[in-house]
Protein backbone atom coordinates (compact mmCIF):
# COMPACT_ATOMS: atom_id res chain seq x y z
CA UNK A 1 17.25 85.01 48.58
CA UNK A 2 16.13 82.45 51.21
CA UNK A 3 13.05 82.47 49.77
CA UNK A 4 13.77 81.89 46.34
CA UNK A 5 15.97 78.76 48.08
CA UNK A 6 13.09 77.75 50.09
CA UNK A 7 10.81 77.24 46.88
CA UNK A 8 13.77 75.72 44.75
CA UNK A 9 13.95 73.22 47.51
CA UNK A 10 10.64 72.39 48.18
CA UNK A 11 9.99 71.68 44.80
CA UNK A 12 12.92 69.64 44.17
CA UNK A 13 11.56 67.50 47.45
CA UNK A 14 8.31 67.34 45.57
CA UNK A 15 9.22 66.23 41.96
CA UNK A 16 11.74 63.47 44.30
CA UNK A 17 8.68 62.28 45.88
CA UNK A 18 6.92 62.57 42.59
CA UNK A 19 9.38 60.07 40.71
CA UNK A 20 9.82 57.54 43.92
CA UNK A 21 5.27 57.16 43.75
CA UNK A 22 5.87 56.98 40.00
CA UNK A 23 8.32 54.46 40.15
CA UNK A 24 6.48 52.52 42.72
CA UNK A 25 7.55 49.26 42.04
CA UNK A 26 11.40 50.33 42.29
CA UNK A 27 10.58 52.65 45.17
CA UNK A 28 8.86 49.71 47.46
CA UNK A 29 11.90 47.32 46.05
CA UNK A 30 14.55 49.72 47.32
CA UNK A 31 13.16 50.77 50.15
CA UNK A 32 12.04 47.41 51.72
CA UNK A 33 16.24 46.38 50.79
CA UNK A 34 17.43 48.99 52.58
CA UNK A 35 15.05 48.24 55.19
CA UNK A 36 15.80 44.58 55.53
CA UNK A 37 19.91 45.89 55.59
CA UNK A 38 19.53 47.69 58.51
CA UNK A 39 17.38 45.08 60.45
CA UNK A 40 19.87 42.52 59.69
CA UNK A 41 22.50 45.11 61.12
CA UNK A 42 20.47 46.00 63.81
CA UNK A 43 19.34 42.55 65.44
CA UNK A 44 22.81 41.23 65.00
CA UNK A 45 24.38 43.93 67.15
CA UNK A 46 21.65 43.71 69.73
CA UNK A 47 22.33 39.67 69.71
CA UNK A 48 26.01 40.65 70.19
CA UNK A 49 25.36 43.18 73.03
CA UNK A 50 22.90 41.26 74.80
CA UNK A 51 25.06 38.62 75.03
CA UNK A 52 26.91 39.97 77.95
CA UNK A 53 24.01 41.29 79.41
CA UNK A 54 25.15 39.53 82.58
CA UNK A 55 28.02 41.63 82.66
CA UNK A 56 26.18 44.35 81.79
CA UNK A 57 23.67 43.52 84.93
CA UNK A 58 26.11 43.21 87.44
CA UNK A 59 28.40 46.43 85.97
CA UNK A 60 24.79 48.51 86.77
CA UNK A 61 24.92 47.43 90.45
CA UNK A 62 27.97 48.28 91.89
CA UNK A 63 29.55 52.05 92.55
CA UNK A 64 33.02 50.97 92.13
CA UNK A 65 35.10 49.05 89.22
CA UNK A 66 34.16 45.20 88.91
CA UNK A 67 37.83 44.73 88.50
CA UNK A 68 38.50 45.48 92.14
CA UNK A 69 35.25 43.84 93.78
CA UNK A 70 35.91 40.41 95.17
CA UNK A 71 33.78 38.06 97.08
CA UNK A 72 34.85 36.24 99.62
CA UNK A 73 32.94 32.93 100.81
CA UNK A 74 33.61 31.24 104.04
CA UNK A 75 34.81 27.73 103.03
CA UNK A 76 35.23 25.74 106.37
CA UNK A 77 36.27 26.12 110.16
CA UNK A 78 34.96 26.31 113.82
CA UNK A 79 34.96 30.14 113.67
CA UNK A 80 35.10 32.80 111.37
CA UNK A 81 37.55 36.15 111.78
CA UNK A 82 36.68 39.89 111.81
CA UNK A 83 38.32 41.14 108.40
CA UNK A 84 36.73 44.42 108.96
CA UNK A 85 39.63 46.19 110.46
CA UNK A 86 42.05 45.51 107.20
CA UNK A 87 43.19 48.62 105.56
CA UNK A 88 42.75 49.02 101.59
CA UNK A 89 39.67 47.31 101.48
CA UNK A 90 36.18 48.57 101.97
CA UNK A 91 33.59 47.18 104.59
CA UNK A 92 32.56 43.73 104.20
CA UNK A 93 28.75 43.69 102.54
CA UNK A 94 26.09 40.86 102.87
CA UNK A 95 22.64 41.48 101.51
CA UNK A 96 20.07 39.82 102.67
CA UNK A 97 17.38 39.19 100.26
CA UNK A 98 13.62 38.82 101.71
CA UNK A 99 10.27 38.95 100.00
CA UNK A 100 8.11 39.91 102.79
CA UNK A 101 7.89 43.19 105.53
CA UNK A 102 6.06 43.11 108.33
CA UNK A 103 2.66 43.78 109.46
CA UNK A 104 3.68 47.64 110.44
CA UNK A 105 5.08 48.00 106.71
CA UNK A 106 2.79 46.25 104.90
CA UNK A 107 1.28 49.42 103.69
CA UNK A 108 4.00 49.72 101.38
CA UNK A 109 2.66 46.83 98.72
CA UNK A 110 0.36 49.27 97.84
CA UNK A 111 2.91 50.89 95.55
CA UNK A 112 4.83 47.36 95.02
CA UNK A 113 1.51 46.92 93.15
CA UNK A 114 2.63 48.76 90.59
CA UNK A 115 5.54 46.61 88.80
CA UNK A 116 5.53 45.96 85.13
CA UNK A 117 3.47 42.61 83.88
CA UNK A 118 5.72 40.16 84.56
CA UNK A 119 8.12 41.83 86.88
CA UNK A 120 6.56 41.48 90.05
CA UNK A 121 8.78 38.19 90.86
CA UNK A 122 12.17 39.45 89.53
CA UNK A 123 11.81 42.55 91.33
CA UNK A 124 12.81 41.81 94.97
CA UNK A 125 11.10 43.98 97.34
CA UNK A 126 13.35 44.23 100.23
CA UNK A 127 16.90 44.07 101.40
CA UNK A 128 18.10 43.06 104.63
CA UNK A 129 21.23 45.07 104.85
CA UNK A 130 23.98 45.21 108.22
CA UNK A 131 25.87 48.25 109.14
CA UNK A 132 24.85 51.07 107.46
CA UNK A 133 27.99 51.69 104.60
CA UNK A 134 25.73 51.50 101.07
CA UNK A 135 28.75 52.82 98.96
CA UNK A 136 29.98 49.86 96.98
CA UNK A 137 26.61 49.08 96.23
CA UNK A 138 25.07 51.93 92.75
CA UNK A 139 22.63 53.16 95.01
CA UNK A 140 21.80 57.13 94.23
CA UNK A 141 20.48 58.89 97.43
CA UNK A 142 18.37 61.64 96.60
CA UNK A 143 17.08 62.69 100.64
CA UNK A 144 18.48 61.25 103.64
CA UNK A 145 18.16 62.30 107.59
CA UNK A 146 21.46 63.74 108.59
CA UNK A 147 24.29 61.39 110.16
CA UNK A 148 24.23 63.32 113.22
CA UNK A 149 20.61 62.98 113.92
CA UNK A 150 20.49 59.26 112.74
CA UNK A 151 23.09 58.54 115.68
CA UNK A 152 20.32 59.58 118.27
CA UNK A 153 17.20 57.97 116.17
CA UNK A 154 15.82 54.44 117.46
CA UNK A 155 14.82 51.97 115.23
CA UNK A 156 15.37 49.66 112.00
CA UNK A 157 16.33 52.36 109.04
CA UNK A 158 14.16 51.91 106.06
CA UNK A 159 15.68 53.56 102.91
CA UNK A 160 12.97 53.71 100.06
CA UNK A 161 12.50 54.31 96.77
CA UNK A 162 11.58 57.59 95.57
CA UNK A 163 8.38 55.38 94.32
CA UNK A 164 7.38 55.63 98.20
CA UNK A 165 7.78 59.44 98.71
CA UNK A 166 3.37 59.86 98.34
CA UNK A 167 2.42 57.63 100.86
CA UNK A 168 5.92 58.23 104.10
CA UNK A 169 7.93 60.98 105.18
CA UNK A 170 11.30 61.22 105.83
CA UNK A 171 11.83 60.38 109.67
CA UNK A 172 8.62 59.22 109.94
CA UNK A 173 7.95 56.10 112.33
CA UNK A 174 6.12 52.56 111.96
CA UNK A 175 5.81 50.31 114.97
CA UNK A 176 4.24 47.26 115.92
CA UNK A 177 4.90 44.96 118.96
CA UNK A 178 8.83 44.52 119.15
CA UNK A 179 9.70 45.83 115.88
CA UNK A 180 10.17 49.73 115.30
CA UNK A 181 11.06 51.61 112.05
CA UNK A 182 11.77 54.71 110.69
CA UNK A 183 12.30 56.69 107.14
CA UNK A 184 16.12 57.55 107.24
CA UNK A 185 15.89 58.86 103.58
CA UNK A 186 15.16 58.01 99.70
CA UNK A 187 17.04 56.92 96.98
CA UNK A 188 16.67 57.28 93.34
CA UNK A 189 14.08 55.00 91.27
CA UNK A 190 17.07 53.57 88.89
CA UNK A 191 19.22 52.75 92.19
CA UNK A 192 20.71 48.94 91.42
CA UNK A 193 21.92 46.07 94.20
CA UNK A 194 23.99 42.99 93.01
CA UNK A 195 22.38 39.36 93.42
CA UNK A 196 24.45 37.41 95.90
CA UNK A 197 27.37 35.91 94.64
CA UNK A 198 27.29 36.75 90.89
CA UNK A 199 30.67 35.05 90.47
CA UNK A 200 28.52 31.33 90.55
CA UNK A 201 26.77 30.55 88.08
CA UNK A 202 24.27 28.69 90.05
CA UNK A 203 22.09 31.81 89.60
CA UNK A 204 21.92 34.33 86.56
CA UNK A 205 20.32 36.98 88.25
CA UNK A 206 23.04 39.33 88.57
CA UNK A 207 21.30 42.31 89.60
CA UNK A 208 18.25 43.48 91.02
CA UNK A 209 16.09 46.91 90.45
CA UNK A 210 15.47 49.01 92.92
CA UNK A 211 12.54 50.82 91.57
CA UNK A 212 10.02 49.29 93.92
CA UNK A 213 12.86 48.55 96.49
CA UNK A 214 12.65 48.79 100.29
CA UNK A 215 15.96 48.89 102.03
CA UNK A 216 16.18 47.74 105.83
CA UNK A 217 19.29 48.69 107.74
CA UNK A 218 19.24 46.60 111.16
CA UNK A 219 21.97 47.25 113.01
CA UNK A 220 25.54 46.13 112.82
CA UNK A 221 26.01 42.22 112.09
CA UNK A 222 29.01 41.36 113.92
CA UNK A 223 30.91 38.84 111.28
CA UNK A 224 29.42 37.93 107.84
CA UNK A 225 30.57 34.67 106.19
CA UNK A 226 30.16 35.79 102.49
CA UNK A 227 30.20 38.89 100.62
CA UNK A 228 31.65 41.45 98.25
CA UNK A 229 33.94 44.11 99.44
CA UNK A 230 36.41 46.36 97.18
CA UNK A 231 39.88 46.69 97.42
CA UNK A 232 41.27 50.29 96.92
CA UNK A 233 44.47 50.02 95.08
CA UNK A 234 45.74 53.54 96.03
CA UNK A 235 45.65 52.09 99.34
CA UNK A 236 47.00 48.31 99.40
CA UNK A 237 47.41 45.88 96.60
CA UNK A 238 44.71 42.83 96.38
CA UNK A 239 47.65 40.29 97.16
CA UNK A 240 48.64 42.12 100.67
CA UNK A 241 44.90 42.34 101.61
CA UNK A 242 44.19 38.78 100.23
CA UNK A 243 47.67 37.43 102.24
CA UNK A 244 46.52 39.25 105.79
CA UNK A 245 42.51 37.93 104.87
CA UNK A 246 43.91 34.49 104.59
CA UNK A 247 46.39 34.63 107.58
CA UNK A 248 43.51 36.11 109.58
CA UNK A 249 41.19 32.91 108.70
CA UNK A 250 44.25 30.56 109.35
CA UNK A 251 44.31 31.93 112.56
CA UNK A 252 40.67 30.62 113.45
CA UNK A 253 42.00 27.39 111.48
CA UNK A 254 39.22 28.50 108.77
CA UNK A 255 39.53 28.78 105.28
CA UNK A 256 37.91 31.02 102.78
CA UNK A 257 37.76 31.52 98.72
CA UNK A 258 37.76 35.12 97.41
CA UNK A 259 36.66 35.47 93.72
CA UNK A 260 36.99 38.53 91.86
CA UNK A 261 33.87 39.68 90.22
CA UNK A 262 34.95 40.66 86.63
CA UNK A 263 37.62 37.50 85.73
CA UNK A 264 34.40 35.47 87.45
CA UNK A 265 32.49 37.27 84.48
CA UNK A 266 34.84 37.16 81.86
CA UNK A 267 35.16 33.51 82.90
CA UNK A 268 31.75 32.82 81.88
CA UNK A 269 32.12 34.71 79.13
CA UNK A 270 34.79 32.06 76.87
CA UNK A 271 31.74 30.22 75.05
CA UNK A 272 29.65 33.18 73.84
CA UNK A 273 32.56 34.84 72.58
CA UNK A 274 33.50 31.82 70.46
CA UNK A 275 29.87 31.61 69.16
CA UNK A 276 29.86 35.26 68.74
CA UNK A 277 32.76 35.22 66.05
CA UNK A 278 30.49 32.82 63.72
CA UNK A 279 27.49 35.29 64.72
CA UNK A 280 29.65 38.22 63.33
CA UNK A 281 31.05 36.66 60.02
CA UNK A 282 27.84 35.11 58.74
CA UNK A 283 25.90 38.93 59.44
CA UNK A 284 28.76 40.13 57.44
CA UNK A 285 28.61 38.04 54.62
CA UNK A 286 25.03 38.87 54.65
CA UNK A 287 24.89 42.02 55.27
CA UNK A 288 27.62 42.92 52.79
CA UNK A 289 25.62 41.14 50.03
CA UNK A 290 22.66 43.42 51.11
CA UNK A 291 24.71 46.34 50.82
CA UNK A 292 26.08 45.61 47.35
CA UNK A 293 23.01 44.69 45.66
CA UNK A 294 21.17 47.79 46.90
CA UNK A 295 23.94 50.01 45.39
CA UNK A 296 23.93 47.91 42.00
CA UNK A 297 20.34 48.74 41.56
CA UNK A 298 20.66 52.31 43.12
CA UNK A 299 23.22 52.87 40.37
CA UNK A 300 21.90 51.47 37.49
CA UNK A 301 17.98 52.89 38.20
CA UNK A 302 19.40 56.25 37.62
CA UNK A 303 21.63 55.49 34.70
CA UNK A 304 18.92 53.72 32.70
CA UNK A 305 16.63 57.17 32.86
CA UNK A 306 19.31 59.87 31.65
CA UNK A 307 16.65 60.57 28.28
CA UNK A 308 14.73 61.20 31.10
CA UNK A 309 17.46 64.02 32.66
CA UNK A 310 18.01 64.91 28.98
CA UNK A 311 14.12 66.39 28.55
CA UNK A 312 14.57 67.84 32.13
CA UNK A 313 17.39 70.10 30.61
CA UNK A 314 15.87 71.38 27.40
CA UNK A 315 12.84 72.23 29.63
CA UNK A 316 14.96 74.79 31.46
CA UNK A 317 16.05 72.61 34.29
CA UNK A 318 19.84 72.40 35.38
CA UNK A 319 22.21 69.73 36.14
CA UNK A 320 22.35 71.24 39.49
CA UNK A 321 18.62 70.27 39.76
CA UNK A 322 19.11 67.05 38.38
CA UNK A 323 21.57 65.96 41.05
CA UNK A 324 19.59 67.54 44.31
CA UNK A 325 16.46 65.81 42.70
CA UNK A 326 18.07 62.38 42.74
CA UNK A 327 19.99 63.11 46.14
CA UNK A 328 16.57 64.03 47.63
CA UNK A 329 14.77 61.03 45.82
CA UNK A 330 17.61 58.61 47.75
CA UNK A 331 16.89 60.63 50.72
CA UNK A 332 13.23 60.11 50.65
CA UNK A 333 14.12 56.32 50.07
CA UNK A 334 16.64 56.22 53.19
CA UNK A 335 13.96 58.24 55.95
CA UNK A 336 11.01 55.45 54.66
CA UNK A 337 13.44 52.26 55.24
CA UNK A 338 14.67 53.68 58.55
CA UNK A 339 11.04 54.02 59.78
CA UNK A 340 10.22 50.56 58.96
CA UNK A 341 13.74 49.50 60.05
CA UNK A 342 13.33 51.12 63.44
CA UNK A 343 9.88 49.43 63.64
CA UNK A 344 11.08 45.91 63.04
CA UNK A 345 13.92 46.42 65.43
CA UNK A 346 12.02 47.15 68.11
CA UNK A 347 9.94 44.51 68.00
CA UNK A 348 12.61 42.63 66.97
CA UNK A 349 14.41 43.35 69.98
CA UNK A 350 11.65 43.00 72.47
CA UNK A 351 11.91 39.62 71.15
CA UNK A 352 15.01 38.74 71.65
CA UNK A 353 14.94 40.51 75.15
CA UNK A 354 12.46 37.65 76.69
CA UNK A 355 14.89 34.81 75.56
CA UNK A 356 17.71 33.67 77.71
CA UNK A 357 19.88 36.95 77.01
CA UNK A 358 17.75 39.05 79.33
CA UNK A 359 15.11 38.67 82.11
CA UNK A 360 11.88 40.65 82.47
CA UNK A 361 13.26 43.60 84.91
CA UNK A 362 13.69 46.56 84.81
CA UNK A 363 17.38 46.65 84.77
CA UNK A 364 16.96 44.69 81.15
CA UNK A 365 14.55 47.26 79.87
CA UNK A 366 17.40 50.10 80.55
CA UNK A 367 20.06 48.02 79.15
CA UNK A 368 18.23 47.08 76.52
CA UNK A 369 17.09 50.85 75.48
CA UNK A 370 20.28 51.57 75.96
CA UNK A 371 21.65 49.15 73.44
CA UNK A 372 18.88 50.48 70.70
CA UNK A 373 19.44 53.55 70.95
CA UNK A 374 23.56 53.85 71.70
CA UNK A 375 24.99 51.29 69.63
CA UNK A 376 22.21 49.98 67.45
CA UNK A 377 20.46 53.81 65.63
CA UNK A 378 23.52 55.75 65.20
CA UNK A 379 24.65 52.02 63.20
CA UNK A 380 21.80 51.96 61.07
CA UNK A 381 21.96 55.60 60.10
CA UNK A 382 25.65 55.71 59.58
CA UNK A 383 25.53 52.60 57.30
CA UNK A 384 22.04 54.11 55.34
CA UNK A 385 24.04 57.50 54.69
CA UNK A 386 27.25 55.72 53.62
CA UNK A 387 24.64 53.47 50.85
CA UNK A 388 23.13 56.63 49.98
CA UNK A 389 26.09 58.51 49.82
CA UNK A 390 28.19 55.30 47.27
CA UNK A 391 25.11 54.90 45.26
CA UNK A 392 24.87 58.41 44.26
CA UNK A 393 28.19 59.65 43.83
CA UNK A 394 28.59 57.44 40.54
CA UNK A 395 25.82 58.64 38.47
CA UNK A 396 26.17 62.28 39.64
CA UNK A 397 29.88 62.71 38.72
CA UNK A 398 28.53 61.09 34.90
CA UNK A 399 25.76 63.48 34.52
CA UNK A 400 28.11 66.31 35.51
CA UNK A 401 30.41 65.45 32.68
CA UNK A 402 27.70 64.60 29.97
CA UNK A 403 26.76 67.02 27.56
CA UNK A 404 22.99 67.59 27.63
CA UNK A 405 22.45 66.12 23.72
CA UNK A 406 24.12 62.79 24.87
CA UNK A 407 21.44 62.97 28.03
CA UNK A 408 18.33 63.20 25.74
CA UNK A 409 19.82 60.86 23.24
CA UNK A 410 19.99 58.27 26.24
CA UNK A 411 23.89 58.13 26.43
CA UNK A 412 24.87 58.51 29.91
């Protein structure tokens, strides 16, 4: 019985195929359409995505909600307080971004060779870092020397990339003259770290891979002036630990500003939304016209050929055949315009991805993959199975109801 259905089927799929190389003309017509629908469709949701790829940036480097992640920046004074000891919030972070390692270390830009054309000068290669609390910051630790031990070790702390694992060990050692280092663990290849200060928009950064990236732990800086630290709400509210921050800078007769990292975003944000909404109702427009001139021709391309269905049935053929013939025929026509579709979206994309929307990282190569494939494929193939799906429907429920003598007369 399978077998029987196997053959059925197969032929079907062939005499389908058959009639769309036969029909060439139509075929090529429908298919390029279809193709040029879902392009359309697909670049203008990866335009709308994209756009808050800053947000998008900045939501891959931190471990905790942007909604309760401030950053505080020492505004003016003779001396700055210790906030460290407040309870709700988290310790006080302040990377420091560097380009070079020393002499002892320097065998690690043999891997650092290895960035993506292009990348080598958005992908910072090391990170000053005080006090050794990493857990605001999305940083995945995949090997690390135990606490304990680390207590008793000597030396700067270098976490690495997993990139690094070939050519160090873990709690291996690197000296030279005054400076000492050693391999306190590894962390994951996709590991993140926040620019400093994404709330200005001096810089657009927002984020920084840590593929290639070199972490340096060195030691405990006493008071930082600026950085990010989260509030835990099932601790304190953010106005109690804002009102103690500020009383504790009064009482230095300093002042600070503390920002919170998603309004700062969502701040930005105002104008592209605005120029999104245009974005959004023109692709509409367009895309709707698209849709309904593809099923007008759909539709009446079958209709027009039912003396066609008519010689079909006196040669022993079914309705039922009939229908999965056209069904597969519209199938065959939806898998070719996805292919191309897919195609010119990714290159599409790529595009789009080197123009202000995105930088040439590889945090924007993630996001970016994730957009295609996420938001942007499951669109295209739910809107190409709805088209198939409308344009068939139609002529199959007519050819169900018509007599075969009204199919070979033409009168469908």
């Amino acid at each position: 019985m399978l077998g029987g259905l196997f053959v059925k089927t197969k032929n079907r799929i062939k005499i389908a195929y058959d009639m769309c190389v036969k029909q060439l003309f139509s075929f090529r017509m429908s298919t390029f359409l279809m193709a040029l629908t879902f392009v359309i469709l697909g670049l203008v949701i990866y335009q709308y995505k994209s756009s808050y790829s800053y947000r998008m940036r900045v939501e891959e480097s931190f471990a905790k909600p942007m909604e309760d992640v401030y950053y505080l920046l020492y505004a003016s004074g003779n001396d700055v307080p210790d906030i460290s000891k407040i309870d709700g919030m988290t310790g006080f972070y302040d990377p420091q971004i560097s380009y070079n390692t020393t002499e002892c270390i320097n065998f690690l830009n043999e891997v650092q060779g290895g960035h993506k054309i292009g990348e080598i000068t958005d992908g910072v290669e090391v990170f000053w870092v005080f006090g050794p609390d990493l857990d605001l910051y999305n940083i995945h630790m995949t090997e690390s020397i135990p606490q304990e031990e680390l207590d008793n070790t000597l030396g700067i702390r270098l976490y690495l990339s997993e990139k690094y694992k070939s050519i160090t060990g873990l709690g291996e050692h690197y000296t030279q003259e005054n400076w000492d280092y050693v391999v306190a663990g590894y962390f994951s290849e996709d590991s993140v770290m926040p620019a400093k200060n994404v709330t200005s928009t001096a810089t657009q950064d927002g984020a920084y891979s840590l593929e290639y990236g070199v972490i340096e732990i060195g030691g405990l800086m006493p008071i930082s002036q600026a950085g990010y630290f989260y509030c835990d709400p099932s601790v304190d509210s953010f106005e109690n630990i804002r009102k103690q921050i500020v009383e504790e800078y009064a009482r230095c007769n300093a002042t600070c500003t503390i920002t919170n990292v998603d309004k700062s975003i969502t701040y930005m944000e105002k104008n592209i939304t605005k120029a999104l909404k245009y974005l959004v109702i023109a692709a509409i427009l367009l895309g709707s016209s698209c849709i309904i001139v593809l099923l007008v021709s759909q539709v009446s391309n079958i209709l027009t050929r039912s003396e066609e269905y008519g010689i079909w049935l006196i040669n022993k053929a079914t309705k039922k055949d009939i229908m999965w013939i056209l069904i597969w025929q519209n199938l065959i026509k939806l898998i070719y315009s996805e292919i191309f579709a897919i195609l010119g979206i990714n290159l599409g994309c790529r595009f789009v991805m080197f123009s202000e929307n995105f930088q040439n990282t590889a945090i924007s190569h993630r996001i970016s993959n994730r957009i295609i494939t996420l938001n942007i494929y499951p669109a295209i193939i739910g809107v190409g199975i709805f088209i198939v799906t409308v344009s068939i429907v139609v002529p199959l429920l007519k050819i169900a109801k018509t007599e075969p003598v009204n199919l070979v007369k033409g009168e469908l």
